[in-house]
ModelCIF file with pLDDT and N, C-alpha, C, O atoms, coordinates in Angstrom:
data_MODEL
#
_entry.id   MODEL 
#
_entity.id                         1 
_entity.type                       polymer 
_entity.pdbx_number_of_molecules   1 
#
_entity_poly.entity_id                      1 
_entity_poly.type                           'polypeptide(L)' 
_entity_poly.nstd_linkage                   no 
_entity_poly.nstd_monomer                   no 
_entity_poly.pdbx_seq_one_letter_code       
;(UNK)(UNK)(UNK)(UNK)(UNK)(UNK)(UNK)(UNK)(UNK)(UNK)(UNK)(UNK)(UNK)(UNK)(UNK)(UNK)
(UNK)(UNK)(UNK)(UNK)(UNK)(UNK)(UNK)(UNK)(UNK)(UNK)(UNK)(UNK)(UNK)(UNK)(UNK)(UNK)
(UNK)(UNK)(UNK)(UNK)(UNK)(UNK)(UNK)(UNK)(UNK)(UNK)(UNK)(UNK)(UNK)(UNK)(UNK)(UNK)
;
_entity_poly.pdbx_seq_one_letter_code_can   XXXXXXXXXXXXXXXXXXXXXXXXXXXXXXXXXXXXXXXXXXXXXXXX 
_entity_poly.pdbx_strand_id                 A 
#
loop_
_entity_poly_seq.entity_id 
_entity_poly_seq.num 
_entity_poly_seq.mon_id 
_entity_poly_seq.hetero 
1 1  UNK n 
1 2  UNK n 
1 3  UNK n 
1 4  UNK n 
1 5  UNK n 
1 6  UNK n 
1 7  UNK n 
1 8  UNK n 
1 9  UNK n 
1 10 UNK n 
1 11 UNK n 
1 12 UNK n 
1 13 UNK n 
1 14 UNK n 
1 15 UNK n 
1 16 UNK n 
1 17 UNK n 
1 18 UNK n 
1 19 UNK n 
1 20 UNK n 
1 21 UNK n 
1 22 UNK n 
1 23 UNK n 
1 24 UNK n 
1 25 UNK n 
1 26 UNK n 
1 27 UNK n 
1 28 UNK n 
1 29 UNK n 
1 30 UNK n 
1 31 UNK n 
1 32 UNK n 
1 33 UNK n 
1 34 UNK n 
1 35 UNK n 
1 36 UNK n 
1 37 UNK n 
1 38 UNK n 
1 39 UNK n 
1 40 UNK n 
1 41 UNK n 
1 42 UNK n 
1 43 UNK n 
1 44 UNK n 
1 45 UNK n 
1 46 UNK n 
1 47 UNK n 
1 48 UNK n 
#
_struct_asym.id          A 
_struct_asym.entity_id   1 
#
loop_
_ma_qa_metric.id 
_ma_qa_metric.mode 
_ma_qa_metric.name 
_ma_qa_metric.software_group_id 
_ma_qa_metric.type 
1 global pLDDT . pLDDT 
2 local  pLDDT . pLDDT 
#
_ma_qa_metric_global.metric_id      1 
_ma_qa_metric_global.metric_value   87.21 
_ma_qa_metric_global.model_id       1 
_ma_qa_metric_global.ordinal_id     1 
#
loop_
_ma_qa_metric_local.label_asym_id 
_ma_qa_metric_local.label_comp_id 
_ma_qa_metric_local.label_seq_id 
_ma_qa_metric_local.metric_id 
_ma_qa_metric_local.metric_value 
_ma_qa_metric_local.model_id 
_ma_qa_metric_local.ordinal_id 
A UNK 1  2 92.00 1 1  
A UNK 2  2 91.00 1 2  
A UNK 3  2 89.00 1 3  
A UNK 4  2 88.00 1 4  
A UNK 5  2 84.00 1 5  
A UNK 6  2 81.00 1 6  
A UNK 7  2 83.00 1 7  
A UNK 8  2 82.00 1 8  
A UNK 9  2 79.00 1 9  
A UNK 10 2 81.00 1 10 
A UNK 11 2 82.00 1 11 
A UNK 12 2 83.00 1 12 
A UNK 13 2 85.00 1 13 
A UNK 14 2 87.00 1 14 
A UNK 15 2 89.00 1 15 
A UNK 16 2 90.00 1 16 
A UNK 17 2 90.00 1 17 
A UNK 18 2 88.00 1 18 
A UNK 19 2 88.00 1 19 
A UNK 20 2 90.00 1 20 
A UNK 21 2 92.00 1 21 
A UNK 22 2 93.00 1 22 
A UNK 23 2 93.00 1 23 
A UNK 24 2 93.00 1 24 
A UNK 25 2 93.00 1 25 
A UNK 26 2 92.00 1 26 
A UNK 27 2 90.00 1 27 
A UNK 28 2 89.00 1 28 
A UNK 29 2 88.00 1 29 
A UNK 30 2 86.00 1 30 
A UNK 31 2 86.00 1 31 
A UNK 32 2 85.00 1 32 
A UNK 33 2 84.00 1 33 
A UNK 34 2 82.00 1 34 
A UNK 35 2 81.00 1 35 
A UNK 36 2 82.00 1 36 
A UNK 37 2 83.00 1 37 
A UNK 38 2 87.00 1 38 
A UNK 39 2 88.00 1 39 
A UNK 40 2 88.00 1 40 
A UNK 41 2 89.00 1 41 
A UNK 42 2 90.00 1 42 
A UNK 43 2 91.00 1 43 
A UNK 44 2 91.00 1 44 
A UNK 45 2 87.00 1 45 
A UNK 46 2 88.00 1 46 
A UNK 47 2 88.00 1 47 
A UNK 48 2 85.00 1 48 
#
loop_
_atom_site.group_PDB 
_atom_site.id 
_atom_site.type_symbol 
_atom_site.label_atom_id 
_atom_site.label_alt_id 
_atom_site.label_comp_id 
_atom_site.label_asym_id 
_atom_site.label_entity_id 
_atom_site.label_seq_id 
_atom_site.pdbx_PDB_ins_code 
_atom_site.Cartn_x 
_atom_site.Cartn_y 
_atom_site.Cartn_z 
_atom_site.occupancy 
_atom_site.B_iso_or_equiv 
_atom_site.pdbx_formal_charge 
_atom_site.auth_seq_id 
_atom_site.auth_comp_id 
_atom_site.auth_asym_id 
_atom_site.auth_atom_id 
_atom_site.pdbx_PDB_model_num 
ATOM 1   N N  . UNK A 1 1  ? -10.190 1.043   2.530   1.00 92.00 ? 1  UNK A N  1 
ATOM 2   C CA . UNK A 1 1  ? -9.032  0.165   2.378   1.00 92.00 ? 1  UNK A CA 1 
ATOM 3   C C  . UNK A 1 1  ? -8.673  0.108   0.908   1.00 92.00 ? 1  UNK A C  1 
ATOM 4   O O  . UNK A 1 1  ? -9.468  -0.221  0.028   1.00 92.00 ? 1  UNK A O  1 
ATOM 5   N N  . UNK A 1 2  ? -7.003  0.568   0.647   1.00 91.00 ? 2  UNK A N  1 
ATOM 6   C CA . UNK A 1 2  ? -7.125  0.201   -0.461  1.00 91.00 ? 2  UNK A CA 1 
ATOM 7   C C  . UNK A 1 2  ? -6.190  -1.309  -1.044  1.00 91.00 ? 2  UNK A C  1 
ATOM 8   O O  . UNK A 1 2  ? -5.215  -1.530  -0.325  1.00 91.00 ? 2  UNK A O  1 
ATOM 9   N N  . UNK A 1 3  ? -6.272  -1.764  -1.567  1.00 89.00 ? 3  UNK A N  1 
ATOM 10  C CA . UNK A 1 3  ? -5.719  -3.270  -2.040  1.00 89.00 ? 3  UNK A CA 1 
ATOM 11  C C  . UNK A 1 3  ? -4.472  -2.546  -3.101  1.00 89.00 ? 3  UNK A C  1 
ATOM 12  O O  . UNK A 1 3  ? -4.619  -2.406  -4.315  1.00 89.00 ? 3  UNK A O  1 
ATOM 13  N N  . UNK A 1 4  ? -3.529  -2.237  -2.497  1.00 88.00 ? 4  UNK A N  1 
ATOM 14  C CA . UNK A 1 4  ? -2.605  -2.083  -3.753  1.00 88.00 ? 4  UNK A CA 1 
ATOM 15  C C  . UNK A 1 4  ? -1.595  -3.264  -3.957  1.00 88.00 ? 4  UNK A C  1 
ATOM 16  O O  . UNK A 1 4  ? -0.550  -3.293  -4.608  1.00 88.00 ? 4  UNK A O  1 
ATOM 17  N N  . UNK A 1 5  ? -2.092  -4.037  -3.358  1.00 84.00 ? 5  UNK A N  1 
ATOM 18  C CA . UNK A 1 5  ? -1.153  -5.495  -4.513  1.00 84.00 ? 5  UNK A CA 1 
ATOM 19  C C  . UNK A 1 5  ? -0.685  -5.418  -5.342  1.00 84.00 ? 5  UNK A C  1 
ATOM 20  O O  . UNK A 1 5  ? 0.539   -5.468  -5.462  1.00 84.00 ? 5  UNK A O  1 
ATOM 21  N N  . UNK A 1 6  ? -1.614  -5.241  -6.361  1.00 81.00 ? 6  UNK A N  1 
ATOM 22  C CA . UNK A 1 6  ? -1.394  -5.164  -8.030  1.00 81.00 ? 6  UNK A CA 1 
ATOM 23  C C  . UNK A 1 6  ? -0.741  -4.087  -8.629  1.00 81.00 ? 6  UNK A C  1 
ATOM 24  O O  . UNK A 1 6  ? 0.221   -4.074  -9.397  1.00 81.00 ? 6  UNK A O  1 
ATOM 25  N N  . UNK A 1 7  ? -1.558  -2.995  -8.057  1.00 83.00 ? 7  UNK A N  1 
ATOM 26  C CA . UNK A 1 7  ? -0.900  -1.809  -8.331  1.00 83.00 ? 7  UNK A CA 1 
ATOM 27  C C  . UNK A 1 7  ? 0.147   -1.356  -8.078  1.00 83.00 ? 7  UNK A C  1 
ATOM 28  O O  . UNK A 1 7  ? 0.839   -0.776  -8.914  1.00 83.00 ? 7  UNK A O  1 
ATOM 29  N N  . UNK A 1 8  ? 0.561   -1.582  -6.534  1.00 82.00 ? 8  UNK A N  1 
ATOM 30  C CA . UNK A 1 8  ? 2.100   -1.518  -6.395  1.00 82.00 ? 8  UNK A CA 1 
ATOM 31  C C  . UNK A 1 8  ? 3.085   -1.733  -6.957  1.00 82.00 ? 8  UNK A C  1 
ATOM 32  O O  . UNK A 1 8  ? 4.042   -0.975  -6.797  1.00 82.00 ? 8  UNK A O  1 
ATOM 33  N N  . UNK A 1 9  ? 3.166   -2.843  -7.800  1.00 79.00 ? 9  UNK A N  1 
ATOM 34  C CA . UNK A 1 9  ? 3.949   -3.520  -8.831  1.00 79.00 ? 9  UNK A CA 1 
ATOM 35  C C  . UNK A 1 9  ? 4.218   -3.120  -9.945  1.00 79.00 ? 9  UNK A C  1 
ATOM 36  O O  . UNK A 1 9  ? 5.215   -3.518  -10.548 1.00 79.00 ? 9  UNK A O  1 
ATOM 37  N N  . UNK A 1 10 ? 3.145   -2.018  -10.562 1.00 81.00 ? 10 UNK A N  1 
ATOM 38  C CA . UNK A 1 10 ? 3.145   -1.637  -11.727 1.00 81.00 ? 10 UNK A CA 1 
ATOM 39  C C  . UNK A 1 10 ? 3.179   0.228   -11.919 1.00 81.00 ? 10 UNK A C  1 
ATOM 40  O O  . UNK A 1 10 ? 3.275   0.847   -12.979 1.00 81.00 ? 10 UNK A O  1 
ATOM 41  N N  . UNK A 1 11 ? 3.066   0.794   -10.508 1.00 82.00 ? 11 UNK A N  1 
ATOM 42  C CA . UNK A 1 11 ? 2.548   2.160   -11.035 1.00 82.00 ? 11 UNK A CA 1 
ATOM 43  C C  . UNK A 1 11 ? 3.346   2.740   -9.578  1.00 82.00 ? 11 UNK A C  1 
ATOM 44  O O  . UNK A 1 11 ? 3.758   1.909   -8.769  1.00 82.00 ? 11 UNK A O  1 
ATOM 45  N N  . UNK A 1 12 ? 3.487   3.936   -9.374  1.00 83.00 ? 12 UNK A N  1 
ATOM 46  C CA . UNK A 1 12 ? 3.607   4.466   -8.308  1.00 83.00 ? 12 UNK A CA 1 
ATOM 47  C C  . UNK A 1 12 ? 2.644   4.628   -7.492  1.00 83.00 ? 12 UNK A C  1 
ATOM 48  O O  . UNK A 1 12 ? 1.617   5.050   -8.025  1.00 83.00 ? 12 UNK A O  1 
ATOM 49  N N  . UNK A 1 13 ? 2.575   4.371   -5.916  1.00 85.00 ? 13 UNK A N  1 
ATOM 50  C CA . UNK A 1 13 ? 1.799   4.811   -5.152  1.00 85.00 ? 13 UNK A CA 1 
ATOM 51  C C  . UNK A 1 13 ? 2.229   5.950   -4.352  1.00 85.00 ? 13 UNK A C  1 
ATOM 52  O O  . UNK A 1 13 ? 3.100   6.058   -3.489  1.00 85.00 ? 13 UNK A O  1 
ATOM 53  N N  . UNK A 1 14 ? 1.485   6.688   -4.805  1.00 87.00 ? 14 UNK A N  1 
ATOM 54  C CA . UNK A 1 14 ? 1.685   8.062   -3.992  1.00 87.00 ? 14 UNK A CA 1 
ATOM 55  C C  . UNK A 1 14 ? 0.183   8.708   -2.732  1.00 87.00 ? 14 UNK A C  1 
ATOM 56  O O  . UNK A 1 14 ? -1.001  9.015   -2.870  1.00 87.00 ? 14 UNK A O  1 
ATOM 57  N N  . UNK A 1 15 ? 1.007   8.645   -1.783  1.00 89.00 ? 15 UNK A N  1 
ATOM 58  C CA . UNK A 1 15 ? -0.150  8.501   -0.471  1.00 89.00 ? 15 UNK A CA 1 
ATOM 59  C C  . UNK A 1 15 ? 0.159   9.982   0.158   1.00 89.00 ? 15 UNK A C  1 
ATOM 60  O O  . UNK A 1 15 ? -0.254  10.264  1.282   1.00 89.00 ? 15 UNK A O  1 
ATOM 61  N N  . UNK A 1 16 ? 0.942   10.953  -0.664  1.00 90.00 ? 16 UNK A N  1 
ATOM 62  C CA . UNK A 1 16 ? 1.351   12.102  0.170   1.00 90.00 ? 16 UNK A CA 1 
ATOM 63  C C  . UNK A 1 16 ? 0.118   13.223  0.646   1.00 90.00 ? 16 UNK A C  1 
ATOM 64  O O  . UNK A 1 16 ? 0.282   13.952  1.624   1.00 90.00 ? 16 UNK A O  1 
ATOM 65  N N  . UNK A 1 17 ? -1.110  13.249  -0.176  1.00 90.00 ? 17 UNK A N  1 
ATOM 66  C CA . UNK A 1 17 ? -2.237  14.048  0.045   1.00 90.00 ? 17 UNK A CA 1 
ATOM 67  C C  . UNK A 1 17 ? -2.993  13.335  1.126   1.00 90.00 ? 17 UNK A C  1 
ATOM 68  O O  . UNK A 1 17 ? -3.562  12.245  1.064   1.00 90.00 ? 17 UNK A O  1 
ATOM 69  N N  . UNK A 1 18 ? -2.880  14.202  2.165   1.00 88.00 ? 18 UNK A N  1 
ATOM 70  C CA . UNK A 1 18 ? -3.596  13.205  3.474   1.00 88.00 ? 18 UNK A CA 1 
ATOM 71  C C  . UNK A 1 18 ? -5.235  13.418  3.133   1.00 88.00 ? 18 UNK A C  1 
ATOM 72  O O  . UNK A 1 18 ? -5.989  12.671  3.756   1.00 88.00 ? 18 UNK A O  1 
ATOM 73  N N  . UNK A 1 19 ? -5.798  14.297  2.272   1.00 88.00 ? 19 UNK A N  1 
ATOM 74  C CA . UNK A 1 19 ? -6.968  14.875  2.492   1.00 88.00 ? 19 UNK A CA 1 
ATOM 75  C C  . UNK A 1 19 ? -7.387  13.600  1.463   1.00 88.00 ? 19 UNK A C  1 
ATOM 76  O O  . UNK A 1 19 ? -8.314  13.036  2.043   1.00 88.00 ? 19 UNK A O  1 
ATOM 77  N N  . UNK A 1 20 ? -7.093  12.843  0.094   1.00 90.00 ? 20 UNK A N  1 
ATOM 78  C CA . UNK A 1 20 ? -7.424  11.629  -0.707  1.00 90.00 ? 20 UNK A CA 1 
ATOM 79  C C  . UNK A 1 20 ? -6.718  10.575  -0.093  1.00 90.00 ? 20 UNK A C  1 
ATOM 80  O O  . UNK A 1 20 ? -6.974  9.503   -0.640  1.00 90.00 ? 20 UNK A O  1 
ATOM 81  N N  . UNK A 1 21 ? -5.904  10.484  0.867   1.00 92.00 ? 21 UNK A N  1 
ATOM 82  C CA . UNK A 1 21 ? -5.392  9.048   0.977   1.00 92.00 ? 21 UNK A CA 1 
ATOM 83  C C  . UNK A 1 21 ? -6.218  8.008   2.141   1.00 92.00 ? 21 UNK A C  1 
ATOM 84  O O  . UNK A 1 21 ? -6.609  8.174   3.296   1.00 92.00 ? 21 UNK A O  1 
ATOM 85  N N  . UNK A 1 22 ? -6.242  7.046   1.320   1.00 93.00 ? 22 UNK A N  1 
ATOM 86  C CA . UNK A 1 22 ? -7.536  6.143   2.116   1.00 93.00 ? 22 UNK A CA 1 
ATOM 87  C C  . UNK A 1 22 ? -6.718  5.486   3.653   1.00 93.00 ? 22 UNK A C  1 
ATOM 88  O O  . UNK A 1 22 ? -5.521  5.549   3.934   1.00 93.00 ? 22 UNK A O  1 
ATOM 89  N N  . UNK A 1 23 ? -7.449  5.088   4.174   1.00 93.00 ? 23 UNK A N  1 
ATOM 90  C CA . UNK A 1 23 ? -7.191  4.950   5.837   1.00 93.00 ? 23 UNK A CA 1 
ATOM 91  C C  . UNK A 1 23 ? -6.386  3.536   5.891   1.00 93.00 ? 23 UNK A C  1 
ATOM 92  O O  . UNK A 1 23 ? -5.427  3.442   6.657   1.00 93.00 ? 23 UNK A O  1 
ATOM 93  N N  . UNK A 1 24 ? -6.632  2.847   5.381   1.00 93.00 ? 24 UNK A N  1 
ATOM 94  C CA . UNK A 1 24 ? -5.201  1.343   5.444   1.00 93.00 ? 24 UNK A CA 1 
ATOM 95  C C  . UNK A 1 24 ? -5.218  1.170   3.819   1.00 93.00 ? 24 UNK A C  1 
ATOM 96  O O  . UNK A 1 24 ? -6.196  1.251   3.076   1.00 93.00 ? 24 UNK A O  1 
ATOM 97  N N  . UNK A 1 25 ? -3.979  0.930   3.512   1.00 93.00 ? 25 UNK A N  1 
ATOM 98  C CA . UNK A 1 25 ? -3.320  0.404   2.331   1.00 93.00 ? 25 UNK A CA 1 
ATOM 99  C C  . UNK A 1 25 ? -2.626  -1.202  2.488   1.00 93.00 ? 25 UNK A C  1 
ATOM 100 O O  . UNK A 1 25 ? -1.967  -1.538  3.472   1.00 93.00 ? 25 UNK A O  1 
ATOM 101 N N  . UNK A 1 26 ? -2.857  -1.904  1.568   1.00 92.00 ? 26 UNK A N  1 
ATOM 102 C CA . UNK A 1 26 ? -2.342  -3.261  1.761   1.00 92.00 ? 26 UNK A CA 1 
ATOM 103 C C  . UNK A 1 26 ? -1.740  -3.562  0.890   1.00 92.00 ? 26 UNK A C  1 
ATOM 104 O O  . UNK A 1 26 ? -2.267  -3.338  -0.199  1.00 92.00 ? 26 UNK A O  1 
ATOM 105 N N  . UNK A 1 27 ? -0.435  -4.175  0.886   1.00 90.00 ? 27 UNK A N  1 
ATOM 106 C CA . UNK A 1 27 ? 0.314   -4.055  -0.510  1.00 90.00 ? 27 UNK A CA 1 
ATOM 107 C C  . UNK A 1 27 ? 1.712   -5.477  0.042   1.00 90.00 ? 27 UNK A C  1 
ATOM 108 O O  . UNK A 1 27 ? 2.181   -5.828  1.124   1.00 90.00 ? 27 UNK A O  1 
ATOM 109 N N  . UNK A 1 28 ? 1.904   -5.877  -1.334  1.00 89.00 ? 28 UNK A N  1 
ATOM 110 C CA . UNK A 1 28 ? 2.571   -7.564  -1.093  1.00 89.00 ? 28 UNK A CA 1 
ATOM 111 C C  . UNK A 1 28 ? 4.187   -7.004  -1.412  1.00 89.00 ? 28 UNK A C  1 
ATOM 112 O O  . UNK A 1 28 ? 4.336   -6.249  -2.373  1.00 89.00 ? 28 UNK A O  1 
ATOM 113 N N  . UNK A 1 29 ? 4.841   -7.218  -0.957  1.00 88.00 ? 29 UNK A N  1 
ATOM 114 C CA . UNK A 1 29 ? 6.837   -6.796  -1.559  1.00 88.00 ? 29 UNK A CA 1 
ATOM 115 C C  . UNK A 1 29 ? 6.629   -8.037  -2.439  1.00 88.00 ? 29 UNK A C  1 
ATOM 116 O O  . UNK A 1 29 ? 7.406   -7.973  -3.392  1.00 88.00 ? 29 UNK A O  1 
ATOM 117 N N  . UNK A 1 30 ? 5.948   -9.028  -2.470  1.00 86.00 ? 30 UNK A N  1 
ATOM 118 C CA . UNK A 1 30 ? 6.500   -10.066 -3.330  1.00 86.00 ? 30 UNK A CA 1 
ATOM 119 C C  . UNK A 1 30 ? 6.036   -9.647  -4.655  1.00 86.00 ? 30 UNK A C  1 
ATOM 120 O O  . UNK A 1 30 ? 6.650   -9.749  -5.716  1.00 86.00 ? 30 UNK A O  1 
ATOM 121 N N  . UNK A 1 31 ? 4.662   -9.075  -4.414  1.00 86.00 ? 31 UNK A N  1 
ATOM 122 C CA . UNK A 1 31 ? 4.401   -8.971  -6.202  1.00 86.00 ? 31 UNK A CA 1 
ATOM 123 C C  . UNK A 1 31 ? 5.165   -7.922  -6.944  1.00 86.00 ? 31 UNK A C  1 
ATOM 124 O O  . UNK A 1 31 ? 5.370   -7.947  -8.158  1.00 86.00 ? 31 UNK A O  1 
ATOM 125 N N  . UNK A 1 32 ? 5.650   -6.814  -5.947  1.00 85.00 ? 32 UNK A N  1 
ATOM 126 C CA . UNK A 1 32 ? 6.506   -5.783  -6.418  1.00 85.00 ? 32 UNK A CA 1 
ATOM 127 C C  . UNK A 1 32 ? 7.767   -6.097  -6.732  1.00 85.00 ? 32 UNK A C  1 
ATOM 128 O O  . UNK A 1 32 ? 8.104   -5.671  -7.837  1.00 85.00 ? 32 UNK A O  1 
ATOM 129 N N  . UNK A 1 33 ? 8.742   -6.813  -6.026  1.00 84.00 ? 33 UNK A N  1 
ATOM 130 C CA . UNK A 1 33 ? 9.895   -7.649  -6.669  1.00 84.00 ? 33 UNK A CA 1 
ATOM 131 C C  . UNK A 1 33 ? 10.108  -8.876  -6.007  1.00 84.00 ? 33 UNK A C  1 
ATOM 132 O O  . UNK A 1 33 ? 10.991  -9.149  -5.194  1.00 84.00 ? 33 UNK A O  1 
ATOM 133 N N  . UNK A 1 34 ? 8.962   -9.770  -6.564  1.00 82.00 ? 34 UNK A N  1 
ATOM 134 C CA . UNK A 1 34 ? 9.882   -10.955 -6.758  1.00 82.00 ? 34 UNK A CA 1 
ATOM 135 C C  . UNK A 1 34 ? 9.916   -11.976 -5.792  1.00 82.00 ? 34 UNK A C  1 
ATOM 136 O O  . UNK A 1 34 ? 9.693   -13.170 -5.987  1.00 82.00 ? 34 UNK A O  1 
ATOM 137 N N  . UNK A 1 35 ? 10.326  -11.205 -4.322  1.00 81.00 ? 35 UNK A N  1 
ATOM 138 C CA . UNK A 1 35 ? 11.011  -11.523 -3.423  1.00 81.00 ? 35 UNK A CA 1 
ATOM 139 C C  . UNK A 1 35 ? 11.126  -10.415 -2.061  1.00 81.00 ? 35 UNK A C  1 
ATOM 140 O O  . UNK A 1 35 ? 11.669  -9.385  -2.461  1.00 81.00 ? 35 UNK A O  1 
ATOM 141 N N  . UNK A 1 36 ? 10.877  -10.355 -1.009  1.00 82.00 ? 36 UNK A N  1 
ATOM 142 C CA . UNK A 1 36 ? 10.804  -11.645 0.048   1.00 82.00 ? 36 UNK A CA 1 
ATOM 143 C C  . UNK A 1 36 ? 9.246   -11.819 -0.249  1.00 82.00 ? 36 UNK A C  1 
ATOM 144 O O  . UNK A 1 36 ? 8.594   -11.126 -1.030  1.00 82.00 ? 36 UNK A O  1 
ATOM 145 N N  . UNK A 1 37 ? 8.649   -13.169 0.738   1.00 83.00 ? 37 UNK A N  1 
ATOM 146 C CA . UNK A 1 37 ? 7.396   -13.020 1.013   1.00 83.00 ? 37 UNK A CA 1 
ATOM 147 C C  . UNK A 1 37 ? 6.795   -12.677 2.322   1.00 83.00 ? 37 UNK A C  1 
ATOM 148 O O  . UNK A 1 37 ? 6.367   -13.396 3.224   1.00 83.00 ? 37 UNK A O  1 
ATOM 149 N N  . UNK A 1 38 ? 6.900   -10.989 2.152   1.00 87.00 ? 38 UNK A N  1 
ATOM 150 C CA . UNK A 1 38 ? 5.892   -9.791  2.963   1.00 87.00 ? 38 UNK A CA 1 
ATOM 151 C C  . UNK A 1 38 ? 5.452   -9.353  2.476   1.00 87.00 ? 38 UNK A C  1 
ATOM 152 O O  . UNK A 1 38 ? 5.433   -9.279  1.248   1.00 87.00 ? 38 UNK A O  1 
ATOM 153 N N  . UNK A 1 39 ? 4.629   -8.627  3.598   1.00 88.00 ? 39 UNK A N  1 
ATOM 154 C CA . UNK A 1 39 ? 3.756   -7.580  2.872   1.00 88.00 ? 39 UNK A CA 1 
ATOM 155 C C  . UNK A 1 39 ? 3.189   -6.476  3.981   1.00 88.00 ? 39 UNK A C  1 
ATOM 156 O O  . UNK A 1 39 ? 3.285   -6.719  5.184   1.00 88.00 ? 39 UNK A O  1 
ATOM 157 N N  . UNK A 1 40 ? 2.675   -5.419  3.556   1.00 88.00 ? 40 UNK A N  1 
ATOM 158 C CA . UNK A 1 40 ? 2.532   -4.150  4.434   1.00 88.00 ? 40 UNK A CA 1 
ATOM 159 C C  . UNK A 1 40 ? 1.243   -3.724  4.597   1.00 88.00 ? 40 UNK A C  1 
ATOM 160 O O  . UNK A 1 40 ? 0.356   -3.883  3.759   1.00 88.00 ? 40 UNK A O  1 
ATOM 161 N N  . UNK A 1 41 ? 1.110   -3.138  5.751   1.00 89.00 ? 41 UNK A N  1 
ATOM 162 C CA . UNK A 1 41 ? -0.510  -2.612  6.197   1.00 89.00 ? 41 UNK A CA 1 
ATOM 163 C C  . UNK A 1 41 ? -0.060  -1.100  6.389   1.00 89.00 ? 41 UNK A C  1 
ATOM 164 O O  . UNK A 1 41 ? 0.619   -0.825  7.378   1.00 89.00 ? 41 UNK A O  1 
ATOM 165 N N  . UNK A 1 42 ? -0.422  -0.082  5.457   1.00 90.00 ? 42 UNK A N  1 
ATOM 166 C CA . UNK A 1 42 ? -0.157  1.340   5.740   1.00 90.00 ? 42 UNK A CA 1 
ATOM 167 C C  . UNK A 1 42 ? -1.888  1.692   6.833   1.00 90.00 ? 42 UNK A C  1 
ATOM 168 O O  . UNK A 1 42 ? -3.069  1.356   6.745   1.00 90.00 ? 42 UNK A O  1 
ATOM 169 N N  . UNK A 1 43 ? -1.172  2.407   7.621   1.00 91.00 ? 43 UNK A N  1 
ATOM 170 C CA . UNK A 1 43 ? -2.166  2.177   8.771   1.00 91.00 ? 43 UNK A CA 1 
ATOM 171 C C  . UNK A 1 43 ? -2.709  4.134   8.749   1.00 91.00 ? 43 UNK A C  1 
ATOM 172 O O  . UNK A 1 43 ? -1.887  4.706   9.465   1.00 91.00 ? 43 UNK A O  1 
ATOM 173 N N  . UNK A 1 44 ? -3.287  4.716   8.435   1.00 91.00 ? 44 UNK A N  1 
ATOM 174 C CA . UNK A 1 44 ? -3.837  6.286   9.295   1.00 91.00 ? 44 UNK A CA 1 
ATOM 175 C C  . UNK A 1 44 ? -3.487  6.712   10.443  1.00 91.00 ? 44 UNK A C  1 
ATOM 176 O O  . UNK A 1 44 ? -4.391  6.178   11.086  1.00 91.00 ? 44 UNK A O  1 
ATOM 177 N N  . UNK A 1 45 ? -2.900  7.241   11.184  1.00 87.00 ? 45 UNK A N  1 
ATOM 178 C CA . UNK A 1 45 ? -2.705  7.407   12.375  1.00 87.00 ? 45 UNK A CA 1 
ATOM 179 C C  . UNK A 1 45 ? -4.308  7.270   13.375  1.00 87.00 ? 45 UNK A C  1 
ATOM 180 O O  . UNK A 1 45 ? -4.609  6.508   14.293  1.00 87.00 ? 45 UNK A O  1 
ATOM 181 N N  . UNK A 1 46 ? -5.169  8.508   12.609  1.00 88.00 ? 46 UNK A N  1 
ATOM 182 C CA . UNK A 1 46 ? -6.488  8.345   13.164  1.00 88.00 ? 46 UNK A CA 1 
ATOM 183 C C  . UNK A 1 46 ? -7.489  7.486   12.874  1.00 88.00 ? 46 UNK A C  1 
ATOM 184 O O  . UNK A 1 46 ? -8.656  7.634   13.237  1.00 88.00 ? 46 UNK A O  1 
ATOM 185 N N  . UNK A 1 47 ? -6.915  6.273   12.002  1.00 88.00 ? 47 UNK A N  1 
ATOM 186 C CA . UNK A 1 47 ? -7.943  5.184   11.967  1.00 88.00 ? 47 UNK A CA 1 
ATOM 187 C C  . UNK A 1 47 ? -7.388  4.372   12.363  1.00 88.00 ? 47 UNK A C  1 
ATOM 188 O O  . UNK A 1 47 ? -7.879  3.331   11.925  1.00 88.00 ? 47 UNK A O  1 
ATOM 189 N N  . UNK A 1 48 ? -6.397  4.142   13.130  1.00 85.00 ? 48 UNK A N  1 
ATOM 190 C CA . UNK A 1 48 ? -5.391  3.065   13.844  1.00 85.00 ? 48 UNK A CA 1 
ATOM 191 C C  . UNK A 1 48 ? -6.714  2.446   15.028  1.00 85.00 ? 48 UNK A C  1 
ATOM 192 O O  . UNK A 1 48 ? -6.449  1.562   15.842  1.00 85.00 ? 48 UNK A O  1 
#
């Protein structure tokens, strides 16, 4: 799992290499701008 909260906000997340990209990603729209308050669960297909 990775926690990109923080990171989202500040850096690009790039998840395009399936062979390094970790199996759920969690990440807030609010800390990235501002506004609304959501947030996202990037899910693996095969770790669903």
């Amino acid at each position: 799992l990775l926690d990109a909260a923080a990171l989202a906000s500040t850096s690009p997340l790039d998840l395009s290499n399936a062979a390094t990209a970790p199996d759920f990603v969690a990440l807030s729209f609010y800390k990235i701008f501002g506004f609304p308050n959501l947030g996202a669960l990037i899910v693996r297909k095969v770790s669903a």
